[in-house]
Protein backbone atom coordinates (compact mmCIF):
# COMPACT_ATOMS: atom_id res chain seq x y z
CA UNK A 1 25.17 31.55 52.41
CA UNK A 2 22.57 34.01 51.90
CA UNK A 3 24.48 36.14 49.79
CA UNK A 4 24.97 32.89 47.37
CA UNK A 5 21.43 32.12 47.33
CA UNK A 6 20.34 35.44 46.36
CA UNK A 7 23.35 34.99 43.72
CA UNK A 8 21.71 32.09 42.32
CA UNK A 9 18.36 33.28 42.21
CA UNK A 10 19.60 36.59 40.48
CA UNK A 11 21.02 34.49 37.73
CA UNK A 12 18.27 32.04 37.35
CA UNK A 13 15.77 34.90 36.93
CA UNK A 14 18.10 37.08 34.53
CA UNK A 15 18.59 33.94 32.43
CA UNK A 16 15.25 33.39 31.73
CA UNK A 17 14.00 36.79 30.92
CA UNK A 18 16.78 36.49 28.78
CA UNK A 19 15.87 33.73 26.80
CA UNK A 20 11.96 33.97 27.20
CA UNK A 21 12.06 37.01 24.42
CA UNK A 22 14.19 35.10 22.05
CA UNK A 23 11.89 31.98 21.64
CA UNK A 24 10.51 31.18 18.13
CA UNK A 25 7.61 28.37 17.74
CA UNK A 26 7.50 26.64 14.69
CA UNK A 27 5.84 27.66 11.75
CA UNK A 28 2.71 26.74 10.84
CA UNK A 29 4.37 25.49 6.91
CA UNK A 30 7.00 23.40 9.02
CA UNK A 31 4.55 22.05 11.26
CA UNK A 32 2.27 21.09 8.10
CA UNK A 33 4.95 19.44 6.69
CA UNK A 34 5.82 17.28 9.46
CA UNK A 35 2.29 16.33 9.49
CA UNK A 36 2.08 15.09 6.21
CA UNK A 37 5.15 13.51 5.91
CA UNK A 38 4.31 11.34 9.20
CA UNK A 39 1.07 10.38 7.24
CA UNK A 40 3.24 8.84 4.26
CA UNK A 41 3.91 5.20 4.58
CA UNK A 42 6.53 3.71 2.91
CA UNK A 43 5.56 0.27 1.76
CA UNK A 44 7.62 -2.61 0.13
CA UNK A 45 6.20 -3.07 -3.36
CA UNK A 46 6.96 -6.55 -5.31
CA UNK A 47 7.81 -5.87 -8.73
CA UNK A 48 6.86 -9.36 -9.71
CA UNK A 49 3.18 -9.33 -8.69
CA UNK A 50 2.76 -5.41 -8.08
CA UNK A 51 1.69 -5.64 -5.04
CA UNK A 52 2.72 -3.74 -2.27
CA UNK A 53 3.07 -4.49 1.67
CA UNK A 54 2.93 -2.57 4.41
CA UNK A 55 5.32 -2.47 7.66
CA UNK A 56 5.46 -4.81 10.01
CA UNK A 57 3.66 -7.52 7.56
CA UNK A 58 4.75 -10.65 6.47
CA UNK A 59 6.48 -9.89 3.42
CA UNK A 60 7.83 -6.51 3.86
CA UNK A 61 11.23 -6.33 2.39
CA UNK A 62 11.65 -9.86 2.35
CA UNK A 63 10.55 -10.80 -1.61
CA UNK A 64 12.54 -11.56 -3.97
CA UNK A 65 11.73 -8.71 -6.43
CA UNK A 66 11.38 -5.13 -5.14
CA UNK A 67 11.82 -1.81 -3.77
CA UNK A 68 10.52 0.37 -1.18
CA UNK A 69 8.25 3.41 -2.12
CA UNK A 70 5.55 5.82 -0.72
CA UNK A 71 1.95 4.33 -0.72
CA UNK A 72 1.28 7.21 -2.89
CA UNK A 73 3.81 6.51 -5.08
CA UNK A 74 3.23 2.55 -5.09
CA UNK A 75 -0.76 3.04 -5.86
CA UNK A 76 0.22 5.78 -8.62
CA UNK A 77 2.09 3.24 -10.57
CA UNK A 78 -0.59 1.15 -10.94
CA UNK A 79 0.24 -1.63 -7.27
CA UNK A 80 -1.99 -2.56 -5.59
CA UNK A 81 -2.17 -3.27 -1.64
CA UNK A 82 -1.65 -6.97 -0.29
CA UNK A 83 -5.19 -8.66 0.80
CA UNK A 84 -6.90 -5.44 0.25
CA UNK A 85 -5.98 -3.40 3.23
CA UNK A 86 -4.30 -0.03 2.57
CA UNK A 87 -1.06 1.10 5.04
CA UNK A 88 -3.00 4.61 5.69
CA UNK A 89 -1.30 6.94 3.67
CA UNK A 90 -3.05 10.18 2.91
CA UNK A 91 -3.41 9.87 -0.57
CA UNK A 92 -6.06 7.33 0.24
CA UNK A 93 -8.65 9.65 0.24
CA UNK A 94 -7.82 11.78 -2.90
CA UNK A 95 -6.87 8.49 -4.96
CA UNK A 96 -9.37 7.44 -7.76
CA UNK A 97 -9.21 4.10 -9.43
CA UNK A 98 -11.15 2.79 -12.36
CA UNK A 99 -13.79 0.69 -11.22
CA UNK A 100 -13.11 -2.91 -11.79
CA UNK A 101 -15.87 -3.53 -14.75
CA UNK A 102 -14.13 -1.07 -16.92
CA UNK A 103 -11.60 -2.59 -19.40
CA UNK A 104 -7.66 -2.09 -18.61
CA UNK A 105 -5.65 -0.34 -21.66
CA UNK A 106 -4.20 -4.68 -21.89
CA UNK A 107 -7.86 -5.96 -22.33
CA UNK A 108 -8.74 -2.86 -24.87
CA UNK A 109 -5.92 -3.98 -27.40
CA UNK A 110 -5.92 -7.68 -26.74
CA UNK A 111 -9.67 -9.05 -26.24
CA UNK A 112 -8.88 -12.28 -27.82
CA UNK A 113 -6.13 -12.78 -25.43
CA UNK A 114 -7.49 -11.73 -22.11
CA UNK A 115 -10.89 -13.39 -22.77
CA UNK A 116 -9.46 -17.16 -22.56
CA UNK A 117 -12.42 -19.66 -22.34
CA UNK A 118 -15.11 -18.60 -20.17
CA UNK A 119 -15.94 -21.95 -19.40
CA UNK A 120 -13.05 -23.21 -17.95
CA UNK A 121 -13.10 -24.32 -14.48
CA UNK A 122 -10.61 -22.58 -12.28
CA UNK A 123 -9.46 -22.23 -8.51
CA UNK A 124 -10.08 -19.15 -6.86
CA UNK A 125 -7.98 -18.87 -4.09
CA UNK A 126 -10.30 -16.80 -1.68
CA UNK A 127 -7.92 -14.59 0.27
CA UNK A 128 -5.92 -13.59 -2.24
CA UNK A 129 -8.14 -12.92 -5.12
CA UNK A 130 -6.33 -14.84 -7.73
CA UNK A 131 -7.77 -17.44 -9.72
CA UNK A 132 -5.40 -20.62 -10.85
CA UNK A 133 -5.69 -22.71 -14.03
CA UNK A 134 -6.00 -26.61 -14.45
CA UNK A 135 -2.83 -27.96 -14.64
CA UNK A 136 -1.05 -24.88 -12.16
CA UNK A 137 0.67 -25.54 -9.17
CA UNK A 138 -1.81 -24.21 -6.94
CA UNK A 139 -4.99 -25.77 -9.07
CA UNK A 140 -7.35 -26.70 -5.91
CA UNK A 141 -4.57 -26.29 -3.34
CA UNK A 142 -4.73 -22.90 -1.69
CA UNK A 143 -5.95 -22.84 1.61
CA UNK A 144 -9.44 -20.88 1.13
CA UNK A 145 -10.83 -21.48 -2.13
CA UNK A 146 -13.43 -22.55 -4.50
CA UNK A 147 -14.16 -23.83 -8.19
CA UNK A 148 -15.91 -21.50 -10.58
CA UNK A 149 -15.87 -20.97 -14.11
CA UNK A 150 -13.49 -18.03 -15.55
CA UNK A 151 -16.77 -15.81 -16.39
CA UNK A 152 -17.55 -16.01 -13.28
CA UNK A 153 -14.24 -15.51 -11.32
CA UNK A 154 -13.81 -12.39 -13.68
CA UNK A 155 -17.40 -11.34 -13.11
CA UNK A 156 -16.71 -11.51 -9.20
CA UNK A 157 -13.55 -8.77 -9.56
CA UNK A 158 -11.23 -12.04 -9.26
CA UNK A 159 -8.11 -11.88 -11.20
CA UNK A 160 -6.06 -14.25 -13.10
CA UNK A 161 -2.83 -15.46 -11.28
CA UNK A 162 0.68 -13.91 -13.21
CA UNK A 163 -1.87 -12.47 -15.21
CA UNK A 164 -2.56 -15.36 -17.76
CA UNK A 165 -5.83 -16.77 -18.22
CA UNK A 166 -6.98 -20.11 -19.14
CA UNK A 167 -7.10 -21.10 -22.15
């Protein structure tokens, strides 16, 4: 019995010295990439309204239009997040947007178009940041919400809802 458990012990200690010389850690590149690549959400981005949803949120995946991309990727092509909250991505930090004031590349060569009639009264749905025109189907009928005029709903970063204003 003793001989067997001096056997055992023999092996145990051979077989680690063995391996003990032969261990590699990681590399500090491989190790940077993993890093980074944990840090990259991927987000579900609607097509239709360009906006894009993080995991575990209501409508991630589940619209009708759209495809799943990096956050960096989705705010890149122009998305933006849903109710204003980011997923946590990286990129958040080195991103730079135009501020809101400054005129898209639409409103620079259609003015006419994108100015509509100031004085309109429209429905700005609170939450979302959309404004709705008389007549729409969610004129006055959005949860949070108020009645402005469309100079001021643009004035106050609001945005027009499927990107028409009122005429």
């Amino acid at each position: 019995m003793k001989r067997l458990h001096l056997f055992v012990m023999v092996s145990l200690v051979g077989l680690f010295l063995s391996t003990s010389g032969t261990y590699l850690p990681p590399s500090s590149a491989c190790v940077a990439q993993s890093q980074s690549e944990r840090k990259e959400v991927k987000v579900w981005v609607n097509t239709s309204s360009r906006v894009y949803h993080c995991p575990g949120t209501r409508w991630y995946g589940s619209t009708k239009h759209g495809k799943y991309v990096g956050e960096c990727a989705a705010i890149q092509d122009g998305n933006r997040p849903a109710y204003g909250k980011a997923c946590g991505s990286d990129c958040q930090s080195g991103q730079t947007t135009a501020p809101a004031s400054s005129p898209s590349a639409e409103e620079k060569t259609a003015p006419a178009q994108q100015a509509g009639n100031p004085d309109a009264k429209v429905w700005v749905n609170t939450n979302s940041g959309v404004y709705h025109c008389p007549g729409t189907r969610w004129y006055g009928s959005t949860k949070q919400g108020e009645y402005m005029t469309q100079k001021k709903a643009r004035e106050g970063g609001y945005r027009p809802a499927y990107g028409k204003v009122c005429q």
